[in-house]
Protein backbone atom coordinates (compact mmCIF):
# COMPACT_ATOMS: atom_id res chain seq x y z
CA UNK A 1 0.31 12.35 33.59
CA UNK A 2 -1.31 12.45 30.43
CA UNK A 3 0.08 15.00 27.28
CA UNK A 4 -3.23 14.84 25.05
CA UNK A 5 -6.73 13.67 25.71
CA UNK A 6 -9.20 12.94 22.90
CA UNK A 7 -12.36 13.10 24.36
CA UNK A 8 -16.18 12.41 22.74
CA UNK A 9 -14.93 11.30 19.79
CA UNK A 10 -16.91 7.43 18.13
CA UNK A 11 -13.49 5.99 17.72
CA UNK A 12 -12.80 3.18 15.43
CA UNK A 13 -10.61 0.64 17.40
CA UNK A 14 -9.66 -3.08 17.09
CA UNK A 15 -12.56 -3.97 19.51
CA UNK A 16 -14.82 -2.13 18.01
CA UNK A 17 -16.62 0.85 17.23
CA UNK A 18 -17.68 3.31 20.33
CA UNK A 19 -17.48 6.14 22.66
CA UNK A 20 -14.27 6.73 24.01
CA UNK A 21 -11.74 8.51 25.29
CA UNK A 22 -8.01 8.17 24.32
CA UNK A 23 -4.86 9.08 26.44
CA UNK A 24 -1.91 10.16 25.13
CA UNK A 25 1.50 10.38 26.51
CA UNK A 26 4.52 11.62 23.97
CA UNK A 27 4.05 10.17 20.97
CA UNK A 28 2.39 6.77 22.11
CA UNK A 29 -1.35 6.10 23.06
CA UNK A 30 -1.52 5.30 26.49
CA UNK A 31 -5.02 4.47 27.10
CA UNK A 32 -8.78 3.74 25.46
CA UNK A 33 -11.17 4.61 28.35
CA UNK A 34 -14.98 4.95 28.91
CA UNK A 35 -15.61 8.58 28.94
CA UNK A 36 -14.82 10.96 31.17
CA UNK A 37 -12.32 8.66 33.38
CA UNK A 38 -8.79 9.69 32.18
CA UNK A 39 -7.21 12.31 34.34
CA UNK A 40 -7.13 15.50 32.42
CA UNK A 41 -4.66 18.00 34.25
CA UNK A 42 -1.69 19.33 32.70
CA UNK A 43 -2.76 17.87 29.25
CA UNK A 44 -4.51 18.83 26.20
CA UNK A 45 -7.92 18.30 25.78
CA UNK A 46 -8.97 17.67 21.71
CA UNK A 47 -13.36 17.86 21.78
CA UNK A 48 -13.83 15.38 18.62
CA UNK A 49 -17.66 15.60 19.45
CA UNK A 50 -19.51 14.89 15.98
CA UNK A 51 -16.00 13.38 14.77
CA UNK A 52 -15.30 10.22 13.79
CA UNK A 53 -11.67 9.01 14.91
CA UNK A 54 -9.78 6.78 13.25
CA UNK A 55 -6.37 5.12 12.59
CA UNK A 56 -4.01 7.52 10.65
CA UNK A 57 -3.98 6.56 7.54
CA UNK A 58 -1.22 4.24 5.69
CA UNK A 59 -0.54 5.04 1.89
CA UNK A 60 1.42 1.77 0.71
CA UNK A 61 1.85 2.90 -2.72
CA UNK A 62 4.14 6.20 -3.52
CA UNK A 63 6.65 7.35 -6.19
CA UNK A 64 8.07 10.51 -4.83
CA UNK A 65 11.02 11.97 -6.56
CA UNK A 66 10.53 9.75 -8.71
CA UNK A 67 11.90 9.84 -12.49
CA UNK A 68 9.18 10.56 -15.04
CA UNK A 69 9.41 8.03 -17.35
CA UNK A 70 6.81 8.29 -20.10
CA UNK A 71 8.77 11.55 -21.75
CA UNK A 72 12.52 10.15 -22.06
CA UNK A 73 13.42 13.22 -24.20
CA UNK A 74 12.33 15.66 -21.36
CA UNK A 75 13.71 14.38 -18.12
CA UNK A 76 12.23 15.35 -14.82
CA UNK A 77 11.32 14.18 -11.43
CA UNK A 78 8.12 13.68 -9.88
CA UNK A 79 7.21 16.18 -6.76
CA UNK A 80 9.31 15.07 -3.76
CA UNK A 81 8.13 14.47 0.16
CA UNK A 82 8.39 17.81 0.75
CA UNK A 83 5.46 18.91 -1.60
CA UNK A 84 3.35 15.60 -1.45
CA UNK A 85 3.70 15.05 2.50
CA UNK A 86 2.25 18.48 3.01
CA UNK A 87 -1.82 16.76 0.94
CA UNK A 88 -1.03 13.59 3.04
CA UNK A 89 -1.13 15.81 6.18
CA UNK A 90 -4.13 17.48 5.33
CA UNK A 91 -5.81 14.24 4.22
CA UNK A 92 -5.15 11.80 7.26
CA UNK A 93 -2.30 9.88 6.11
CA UNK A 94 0.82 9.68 8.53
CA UNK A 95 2.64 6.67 7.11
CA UNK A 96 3.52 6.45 3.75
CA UNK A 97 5.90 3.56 2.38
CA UNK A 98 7.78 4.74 -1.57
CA UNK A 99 10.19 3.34 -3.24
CA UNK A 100 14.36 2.63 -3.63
CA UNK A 101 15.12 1.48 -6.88
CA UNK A 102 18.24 -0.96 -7.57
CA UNK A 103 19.54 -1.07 -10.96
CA UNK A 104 22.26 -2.88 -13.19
CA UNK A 105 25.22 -1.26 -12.03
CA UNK A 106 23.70 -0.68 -8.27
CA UNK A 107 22.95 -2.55 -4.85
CA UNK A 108 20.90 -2.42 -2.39
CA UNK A 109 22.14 -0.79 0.35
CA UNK A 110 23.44 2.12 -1.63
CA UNK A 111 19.91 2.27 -3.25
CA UNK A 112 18.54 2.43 0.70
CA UNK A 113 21.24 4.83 1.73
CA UNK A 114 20.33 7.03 -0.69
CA UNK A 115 16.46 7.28 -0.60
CA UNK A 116 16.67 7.71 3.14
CA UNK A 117 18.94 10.89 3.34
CA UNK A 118 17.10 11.98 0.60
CA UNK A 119 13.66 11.73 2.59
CA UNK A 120 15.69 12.94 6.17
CA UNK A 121 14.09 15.69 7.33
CA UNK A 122 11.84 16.88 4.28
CA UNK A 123 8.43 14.41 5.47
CA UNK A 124 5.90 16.14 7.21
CA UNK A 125 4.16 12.54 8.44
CA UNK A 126 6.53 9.17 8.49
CA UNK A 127 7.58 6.79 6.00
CA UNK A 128 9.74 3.89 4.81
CA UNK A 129 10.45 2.02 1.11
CA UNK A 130 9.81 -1.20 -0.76
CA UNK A 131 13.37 -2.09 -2.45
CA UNK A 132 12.62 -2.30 -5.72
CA UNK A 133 14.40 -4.79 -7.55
CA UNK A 134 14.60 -3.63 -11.45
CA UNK A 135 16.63 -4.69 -14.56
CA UNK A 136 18.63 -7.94 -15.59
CA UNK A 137 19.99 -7.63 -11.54
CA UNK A 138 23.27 -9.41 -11.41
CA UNK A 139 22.68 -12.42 -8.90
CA UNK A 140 25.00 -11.21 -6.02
CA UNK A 141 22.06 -8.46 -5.48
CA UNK A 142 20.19 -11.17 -4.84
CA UNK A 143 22.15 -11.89 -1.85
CA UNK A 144 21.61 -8.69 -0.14
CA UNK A 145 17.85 -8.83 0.18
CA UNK A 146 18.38 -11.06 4.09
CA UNK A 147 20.50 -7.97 4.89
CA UNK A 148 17.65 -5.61 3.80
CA UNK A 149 15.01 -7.58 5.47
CA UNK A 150 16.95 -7.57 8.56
CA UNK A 151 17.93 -4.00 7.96
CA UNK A 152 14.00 -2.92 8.04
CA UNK A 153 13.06 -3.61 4.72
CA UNK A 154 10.99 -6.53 4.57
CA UNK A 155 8.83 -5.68 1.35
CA UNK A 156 10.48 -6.20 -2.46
CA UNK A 157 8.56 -4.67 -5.77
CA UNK A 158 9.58 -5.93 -8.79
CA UNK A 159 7.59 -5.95 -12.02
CA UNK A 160 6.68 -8.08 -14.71
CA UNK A 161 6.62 -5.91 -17.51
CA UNK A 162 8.69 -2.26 -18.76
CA UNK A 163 5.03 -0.99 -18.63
CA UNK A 164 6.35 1.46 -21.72
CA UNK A 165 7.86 0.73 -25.32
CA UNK A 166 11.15 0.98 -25.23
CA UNK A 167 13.51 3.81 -25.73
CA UNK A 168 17.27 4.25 -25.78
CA UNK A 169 16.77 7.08 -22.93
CA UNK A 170 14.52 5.41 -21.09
CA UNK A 171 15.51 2.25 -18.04
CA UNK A 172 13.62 -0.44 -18.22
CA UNK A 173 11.67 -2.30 -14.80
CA UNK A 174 10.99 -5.48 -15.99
CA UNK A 175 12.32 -8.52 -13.93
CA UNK A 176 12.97 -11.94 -15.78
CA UNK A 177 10.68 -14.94 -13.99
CA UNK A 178 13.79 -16.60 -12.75
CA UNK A 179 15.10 -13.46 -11.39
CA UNK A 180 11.74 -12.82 -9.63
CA UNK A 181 11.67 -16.29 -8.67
CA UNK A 182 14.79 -16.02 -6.43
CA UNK A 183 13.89 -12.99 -4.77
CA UNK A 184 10.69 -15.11 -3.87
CA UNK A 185 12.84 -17.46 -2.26
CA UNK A 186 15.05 -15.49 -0.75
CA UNK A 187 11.66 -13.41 0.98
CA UNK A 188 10.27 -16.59 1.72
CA UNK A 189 13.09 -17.79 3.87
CA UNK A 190 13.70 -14.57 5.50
CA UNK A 191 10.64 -12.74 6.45
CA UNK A 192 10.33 -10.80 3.45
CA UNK A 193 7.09 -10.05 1.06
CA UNK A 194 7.17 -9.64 -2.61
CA UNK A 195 4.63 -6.56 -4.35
CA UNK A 196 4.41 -7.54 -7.79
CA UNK A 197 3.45 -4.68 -10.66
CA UNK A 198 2.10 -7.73 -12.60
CA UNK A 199 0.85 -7.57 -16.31
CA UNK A 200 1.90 -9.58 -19.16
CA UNK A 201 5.01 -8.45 -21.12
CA UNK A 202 4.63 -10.34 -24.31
CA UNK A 203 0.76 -8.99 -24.74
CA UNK A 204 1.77 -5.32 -23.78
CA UNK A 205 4.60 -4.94 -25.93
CA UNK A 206 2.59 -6.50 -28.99
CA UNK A 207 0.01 -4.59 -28.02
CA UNK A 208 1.86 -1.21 -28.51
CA UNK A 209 3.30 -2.83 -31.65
CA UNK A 210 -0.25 -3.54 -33.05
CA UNK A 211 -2.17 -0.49 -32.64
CA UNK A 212 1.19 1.89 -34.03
CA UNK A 213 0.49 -0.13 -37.06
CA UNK A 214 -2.85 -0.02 -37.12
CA UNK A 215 -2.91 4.00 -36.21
CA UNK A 216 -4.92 3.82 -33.33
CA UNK A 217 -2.55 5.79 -31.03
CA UNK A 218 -5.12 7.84 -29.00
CA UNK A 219 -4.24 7.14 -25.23
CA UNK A 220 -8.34 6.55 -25.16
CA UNK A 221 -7.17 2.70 -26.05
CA UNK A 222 -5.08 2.73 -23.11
CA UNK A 223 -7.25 -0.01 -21.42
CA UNK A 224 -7.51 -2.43 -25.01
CA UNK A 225 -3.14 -2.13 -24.57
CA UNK A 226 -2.96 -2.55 -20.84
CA UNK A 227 -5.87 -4.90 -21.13
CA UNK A 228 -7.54 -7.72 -18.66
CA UNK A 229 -6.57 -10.48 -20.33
CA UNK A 230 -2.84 -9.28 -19.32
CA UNK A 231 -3.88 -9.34 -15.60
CA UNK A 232 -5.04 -12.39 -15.96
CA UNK A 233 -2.37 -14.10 -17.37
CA UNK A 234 0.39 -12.40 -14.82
CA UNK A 235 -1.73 -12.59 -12.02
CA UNK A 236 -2.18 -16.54 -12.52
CA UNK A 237 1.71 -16.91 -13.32
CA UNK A 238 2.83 -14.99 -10.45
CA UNK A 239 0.35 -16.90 -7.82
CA UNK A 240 1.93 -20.49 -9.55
CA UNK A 241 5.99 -18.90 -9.10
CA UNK A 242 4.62 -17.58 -5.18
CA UNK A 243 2.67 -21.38 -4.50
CA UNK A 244 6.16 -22.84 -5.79
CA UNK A 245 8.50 -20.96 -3.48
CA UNK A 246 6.53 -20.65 -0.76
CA UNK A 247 6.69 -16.43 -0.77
CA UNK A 248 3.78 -14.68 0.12
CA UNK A 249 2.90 -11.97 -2.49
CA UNK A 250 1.14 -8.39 -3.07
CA UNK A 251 -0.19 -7.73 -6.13
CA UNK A 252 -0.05 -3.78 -6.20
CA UNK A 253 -2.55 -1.80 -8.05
CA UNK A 254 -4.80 -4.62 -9.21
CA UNK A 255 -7.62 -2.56 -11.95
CA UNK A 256 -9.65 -5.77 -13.11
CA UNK A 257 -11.98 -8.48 -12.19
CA UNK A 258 -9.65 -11.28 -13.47
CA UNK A 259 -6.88 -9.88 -10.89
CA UNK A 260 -9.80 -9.95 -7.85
CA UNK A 261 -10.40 -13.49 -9.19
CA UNK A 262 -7.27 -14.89 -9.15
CA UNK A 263 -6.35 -13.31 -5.92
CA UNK A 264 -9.84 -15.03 -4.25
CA UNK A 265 -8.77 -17.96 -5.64
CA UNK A 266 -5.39 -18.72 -4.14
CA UNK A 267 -6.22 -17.03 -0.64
CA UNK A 268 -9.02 -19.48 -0.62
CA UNK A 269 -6.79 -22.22 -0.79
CA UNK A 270 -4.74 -20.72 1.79
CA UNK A 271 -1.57 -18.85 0.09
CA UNK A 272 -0.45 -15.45 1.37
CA UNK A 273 -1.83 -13.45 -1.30
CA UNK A 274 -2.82 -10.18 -0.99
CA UNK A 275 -4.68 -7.62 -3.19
CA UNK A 276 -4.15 -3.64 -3.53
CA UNK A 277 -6.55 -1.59 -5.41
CA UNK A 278 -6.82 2.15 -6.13
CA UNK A 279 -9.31 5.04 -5.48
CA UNK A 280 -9.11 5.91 -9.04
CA UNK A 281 -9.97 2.42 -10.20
CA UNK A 282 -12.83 2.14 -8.01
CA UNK A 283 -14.13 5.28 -8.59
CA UNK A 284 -13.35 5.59 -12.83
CA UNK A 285 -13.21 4.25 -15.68
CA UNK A 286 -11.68 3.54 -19.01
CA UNK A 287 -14.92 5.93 -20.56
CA UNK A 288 -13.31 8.63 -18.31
CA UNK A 289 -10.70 8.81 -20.87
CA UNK A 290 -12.62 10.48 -23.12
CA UNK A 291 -12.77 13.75 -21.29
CA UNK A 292 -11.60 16.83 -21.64
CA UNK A 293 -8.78 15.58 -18.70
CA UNK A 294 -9.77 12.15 -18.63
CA UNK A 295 -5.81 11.28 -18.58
CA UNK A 296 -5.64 13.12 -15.03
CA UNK A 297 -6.66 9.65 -13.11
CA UNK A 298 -4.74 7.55 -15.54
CA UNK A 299 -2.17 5.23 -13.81
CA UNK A 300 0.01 2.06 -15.04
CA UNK A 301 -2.42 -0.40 -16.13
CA UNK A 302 -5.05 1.13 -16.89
CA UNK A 303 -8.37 2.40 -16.17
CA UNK A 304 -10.80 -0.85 -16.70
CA UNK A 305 -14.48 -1.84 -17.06
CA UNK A 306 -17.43 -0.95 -15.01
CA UNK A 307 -17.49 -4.51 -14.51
CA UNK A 308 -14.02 -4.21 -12.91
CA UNK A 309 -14.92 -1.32 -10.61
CA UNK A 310 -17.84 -3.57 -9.26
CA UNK A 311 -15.18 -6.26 -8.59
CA UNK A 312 -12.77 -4.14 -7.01
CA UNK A 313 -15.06 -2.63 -4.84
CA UNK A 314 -16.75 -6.09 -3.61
CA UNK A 315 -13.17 -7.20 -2.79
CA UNK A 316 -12.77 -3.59 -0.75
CA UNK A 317 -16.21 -4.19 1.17
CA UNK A 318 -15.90 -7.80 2.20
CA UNK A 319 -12.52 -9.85 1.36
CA UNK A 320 -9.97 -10.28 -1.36
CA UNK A 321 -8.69 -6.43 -1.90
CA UNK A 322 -6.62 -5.88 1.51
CA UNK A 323 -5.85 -2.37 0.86
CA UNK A 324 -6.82 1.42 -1.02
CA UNK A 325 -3.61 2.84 -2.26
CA UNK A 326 -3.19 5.73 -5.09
CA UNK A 327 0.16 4.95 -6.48
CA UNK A 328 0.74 7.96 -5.96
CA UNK A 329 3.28 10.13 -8.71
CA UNK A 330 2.98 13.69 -8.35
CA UNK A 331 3.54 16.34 -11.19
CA UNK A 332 1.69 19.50 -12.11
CA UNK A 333 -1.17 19.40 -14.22
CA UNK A 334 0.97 20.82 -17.40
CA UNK A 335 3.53 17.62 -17.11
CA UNK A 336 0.29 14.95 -16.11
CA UNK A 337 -1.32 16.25 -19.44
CA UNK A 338 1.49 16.66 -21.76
CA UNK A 339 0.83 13.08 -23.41
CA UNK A 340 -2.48 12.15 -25.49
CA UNK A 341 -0.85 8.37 -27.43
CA UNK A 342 -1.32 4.90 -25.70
CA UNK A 343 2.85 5.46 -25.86
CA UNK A 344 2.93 9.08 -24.36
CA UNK A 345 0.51 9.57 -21.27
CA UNK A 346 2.20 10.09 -17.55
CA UNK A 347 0.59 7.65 -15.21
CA UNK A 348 -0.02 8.13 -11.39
CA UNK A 349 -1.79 11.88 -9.64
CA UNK A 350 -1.71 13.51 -6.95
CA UNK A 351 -4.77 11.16 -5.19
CA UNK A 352 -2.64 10.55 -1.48
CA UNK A 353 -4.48 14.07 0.20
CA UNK A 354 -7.90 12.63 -1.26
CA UNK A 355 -7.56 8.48 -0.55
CA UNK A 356 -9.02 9.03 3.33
CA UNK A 357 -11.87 11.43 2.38
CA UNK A 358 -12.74 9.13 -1.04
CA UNK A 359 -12.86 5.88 0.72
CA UNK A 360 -15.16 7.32 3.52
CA UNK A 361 -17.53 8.93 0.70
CA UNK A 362 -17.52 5.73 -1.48
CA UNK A 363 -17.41 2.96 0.74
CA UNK A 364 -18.69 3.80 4.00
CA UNK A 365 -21.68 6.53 2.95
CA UNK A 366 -22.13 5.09 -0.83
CA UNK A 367 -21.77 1.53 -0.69
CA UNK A 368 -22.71 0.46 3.52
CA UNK A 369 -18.97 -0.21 4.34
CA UNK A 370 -18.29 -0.76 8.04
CA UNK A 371 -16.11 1.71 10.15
CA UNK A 372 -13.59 -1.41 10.83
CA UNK A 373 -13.63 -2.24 7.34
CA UNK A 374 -12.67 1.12 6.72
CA UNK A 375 -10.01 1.43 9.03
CA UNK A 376 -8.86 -2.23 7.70
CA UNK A 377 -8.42 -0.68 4.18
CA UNK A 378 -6.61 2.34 4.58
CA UNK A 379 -4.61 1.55 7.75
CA UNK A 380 -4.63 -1.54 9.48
CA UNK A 381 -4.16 -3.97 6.64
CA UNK A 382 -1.07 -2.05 5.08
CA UNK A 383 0.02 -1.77 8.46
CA UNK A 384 -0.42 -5.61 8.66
CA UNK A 385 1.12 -6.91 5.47
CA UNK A 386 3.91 -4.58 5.36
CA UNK A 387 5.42 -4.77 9.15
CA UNK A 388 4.55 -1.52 10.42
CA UNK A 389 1.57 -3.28 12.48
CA UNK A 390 1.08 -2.74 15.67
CA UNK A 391 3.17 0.47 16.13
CA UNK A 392 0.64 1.61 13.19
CA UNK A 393 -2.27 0.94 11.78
CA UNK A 394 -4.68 0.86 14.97
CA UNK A 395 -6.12 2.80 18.32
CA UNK A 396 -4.99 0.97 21.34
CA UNK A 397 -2.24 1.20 23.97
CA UNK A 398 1.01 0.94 23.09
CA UNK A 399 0.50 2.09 19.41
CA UNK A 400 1.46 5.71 17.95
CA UNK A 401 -0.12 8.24 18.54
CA UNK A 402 -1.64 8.78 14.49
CA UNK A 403 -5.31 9.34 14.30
CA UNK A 404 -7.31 11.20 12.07
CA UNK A 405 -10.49 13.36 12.88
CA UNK A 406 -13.43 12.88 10.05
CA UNK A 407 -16.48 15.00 9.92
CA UNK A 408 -19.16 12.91 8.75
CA UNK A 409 -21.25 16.33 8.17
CA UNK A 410 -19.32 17.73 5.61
CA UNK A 411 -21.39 17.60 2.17
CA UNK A 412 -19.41 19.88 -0.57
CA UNK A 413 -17.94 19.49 -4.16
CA UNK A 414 -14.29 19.51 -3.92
CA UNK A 415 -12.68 22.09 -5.80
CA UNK A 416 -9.11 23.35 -6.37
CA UNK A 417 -8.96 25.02 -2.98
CA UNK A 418 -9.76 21.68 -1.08
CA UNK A 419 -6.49 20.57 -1.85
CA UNK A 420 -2.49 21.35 -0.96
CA UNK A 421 0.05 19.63 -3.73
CA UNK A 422 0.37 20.82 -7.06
CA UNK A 423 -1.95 22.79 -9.05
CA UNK A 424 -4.95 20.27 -9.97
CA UNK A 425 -6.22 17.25 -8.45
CA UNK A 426 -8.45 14.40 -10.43
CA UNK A 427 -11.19 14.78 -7.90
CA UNK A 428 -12.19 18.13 -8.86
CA UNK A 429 -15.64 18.18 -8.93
CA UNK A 430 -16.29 14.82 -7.09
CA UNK A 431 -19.05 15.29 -4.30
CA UNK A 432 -17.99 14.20 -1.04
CA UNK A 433 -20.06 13.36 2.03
CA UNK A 434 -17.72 13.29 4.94
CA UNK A 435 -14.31 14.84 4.90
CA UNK A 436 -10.81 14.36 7.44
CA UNK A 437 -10.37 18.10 9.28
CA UNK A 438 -7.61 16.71 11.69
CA UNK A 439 -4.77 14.91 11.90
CA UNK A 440 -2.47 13.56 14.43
CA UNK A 441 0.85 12.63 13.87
CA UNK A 442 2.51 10.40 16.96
CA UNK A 443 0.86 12.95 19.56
CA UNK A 444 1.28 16.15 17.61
CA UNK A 445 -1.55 17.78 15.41
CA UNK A 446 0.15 18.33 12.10
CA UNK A 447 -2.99 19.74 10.63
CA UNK A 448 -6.52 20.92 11.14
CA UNK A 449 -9.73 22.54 9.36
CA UNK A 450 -7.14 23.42 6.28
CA UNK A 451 -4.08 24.63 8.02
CA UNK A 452 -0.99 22.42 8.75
CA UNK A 453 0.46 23.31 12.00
CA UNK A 454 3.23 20.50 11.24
CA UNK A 455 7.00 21.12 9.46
CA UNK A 456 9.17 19.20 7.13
CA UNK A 457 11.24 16.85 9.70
CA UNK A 458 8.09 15.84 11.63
CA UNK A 459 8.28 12.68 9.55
CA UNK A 460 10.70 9.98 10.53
CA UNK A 461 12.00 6.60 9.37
CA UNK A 462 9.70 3.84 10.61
CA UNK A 463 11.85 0.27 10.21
CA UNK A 464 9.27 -2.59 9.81
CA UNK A 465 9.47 -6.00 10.65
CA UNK A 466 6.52 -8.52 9.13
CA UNK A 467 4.48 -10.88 11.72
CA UNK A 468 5.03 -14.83 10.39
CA UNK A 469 1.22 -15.33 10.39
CA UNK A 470 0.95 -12.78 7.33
CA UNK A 471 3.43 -14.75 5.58
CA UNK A 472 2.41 -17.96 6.37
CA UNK A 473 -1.53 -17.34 5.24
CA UNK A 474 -3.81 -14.93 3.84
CA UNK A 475 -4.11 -12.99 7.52
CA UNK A 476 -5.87 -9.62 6.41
């Protein structure tokens, strides 16, 4: 006996594109059926006539809870699963991986043990957490990353620059290229991928040193400090440390054409390389700045070049960027716009509740995008590269239950009302053409047309484990 039928619905699935019917039984998809032959008594019927259904979405890029760091002086946290779970609902995401940081003075599994009870039971849609490896690390952390991996946690972040100037109050993230060189090593031996937050440190710290000489502080120069030639540079060393040690790599957040370059480059000579980009790169850029609140879709690097956004989205359409992310880091507008210097400006927004509804809009009605390709970018491919694949990610048997009703009919400009997390959101004013109005979480509708019918605890811990081929070449 079946607990939910989705019937009439074109639903996007690994074989394709078509018109059928999908039977549910707890929180699992039983079956993918031709119309009209799955027993329906006793269970739900869901009519997605007009709908398109696809994958629940997978957000591989959040900070929640997450220290502000661009105001050292006035301490705070960024909005936590409980606020920013509630837009991902709305918006057809029902996995999202964040982040446990480990510091000088910490490990790992503390850093794990404490992330998870502080997501337990305040998620409305499920999650998990990159270890994030940050600081001069003393060695022995080192050796608990096969633990970690074994534990769940196959994915490291670690970054290549402090991103900000530095300040007595503030920690820095950057990881020395030896350091990040043995946590490639020890991923590459035990199952375990490495997302890199890769631009140059020498050229962005002399960068903030030269234009605070020179008096050109306006955060409008945010893409000359944070610039393309520093992609290029870290994206290139990065790729030679990864071909070295054998590790396969993600480069999160990649905003320029030399980034999309470098990652085509090495996947073409098969490495296990993978590219993220984000809606707000693809969809902005650095002349957005100059706005009345330009800074609202600013993120760590920066906003780019028209010629970027063409790159980026040519690597989203066909091959090279794997996966649409938001990085998302959630305050209220007051806190996003509270800095106006290159030294000053919070990065990250509150894009997760937007992602699925942007991504249909700009790729698939905008820019010809297939409905697989689609699904690849915002589910399947994170899903992939990150272990959660194939309990996530797709529509077939055996899977979860996480799909996402989109209404390809909907033509409005959003406004503050479209959305559920804080008190702005960047894409005020964007025109959409198609729009997600339900969403499934492993069986149970957890929201619809505007209202979320699910509660904080719906969300649960999803341990990962990476498929080989993903590691071994560039699989997705």
């Amino acid at each position: 006996m079946l607990d939910l039928v989705v019937t009439n619905g074109t639903v996007v699935t690994p074989a394709g594109v078509g018109s059928w019917d999908i039977g549910i039984r707890g929180e699992t998809i039983v079956a993918v059926a031709s119309p009209g032959t799955l027993p329906v008594e006793g269970a739900r019927v869901l009519d997605a006539a007009g709908k398109l259904v696809v994958p629940g979405g997978v957000e591989p890029h959040a900070h929640l809870a997450h220290p502000i760091l661009s105001h050292p002086d006035e301490p705070g946290l960024t909005l936590g699963p409980e606020d920013d779970t509630r837009g991902m609902a709305h918006g057809g995401t029902t996995t999202h991986i964040d982040f446990c940081y480990v510091r000088p003075g910490g490990d790992i599994p503390g850093a794990i043990e404490q992330r998870c009870a502080r997501w337990k039971a305040s998620s409305h849609v499920d999650y998990s957490f990159h270890v994030t490896l940050a600081g001069a690390l003393p060695l022995r952390v080192f050796e608990q990353i096969p633990e970690a991996i074994q534990a769940g946690f196959p994915s490291l972040k670690v970054f290549t620059t402090n991103i900000l100037p530095p300040h007595p109050k503030r920690q820095g993230n950057r990881l020395d290229f030896g350091r990040i060189q043995l946590a490639m090593e020890q991923a590459a031996r035990h199952g375990g991928i490495v997302a890199v937050h890769a631009e140059d440190e020498d050229l962005v710290q002399f960068n903030y040193e030269r234009f605070r000489a020179e008096g050109r502080m306006e955060g409008t120069n945010l893409h000359l400090v944070h610039n393309k030639l520093s992609e290029l540079l870290s994206f290139r060393r990065t790729i030679a440390l990864a071909r070295a040690t054998g590790a396969a790599v993600y480069f999160v957040h990649t905003s320029a054409r030399e980034g999309v370059d470098a990652v085509a480059e090495a996947r073409a000579t098969g490495l296990p390389i993978y590219a993220e980009t984000l809606h707000q790169y693809a969809c902005f850029n650095a002349e957005y700045y100059k706005t009345p609140r330009g800074f609202c879709s600013h993120t760590y690097p920066s906003l780019k070049l028209p010629e970027d956004q063409e790159a980026l989205w040519a690597g989203l359409l066909r091959d090279g960027v794997s996966t649409l992310a938001t990085d998302e880091y959630p305050t209220p507008l007051a806190v996003k716009l509270r800095g106006s210097t290159i030294e000053d400006v919070t990065g990250g927004n509150v894009g997760a509740e937007a992602r699925m509804g942007i991504a249909y809009t700009e790729g698939v009605v905008k820019r010809g995008m297939s409905l697989p390709r689609f699904a690849d970018i915002t589910a399947t491919n994170a899903a992939r590269i990150f272990g959660l694949y194939p309990k996530k990610g797709l529509i077939a048997p055996g899977s979860d239950a996480d799909l996402v009703f989109i209404d390809p009919t909907v033509r409005k400009t959003l406004t503050r009302a479209d959305f559920h997390v804080a008190d702005y959101s960047p894409w005020e004013g964007w025109t959409v053409s198609g729009w997600p109005v339900t969403t499934i979480l492993r069986g149970k509708v957890i929201a619809d047309h505007g209202t979320l019918l699910g509660r904080l605890g719906d969300g649960c811990f999803v341990p990962r484990k990476i498929d080989p081929a993903v590691l071994r070449r560039p699989d997705c």
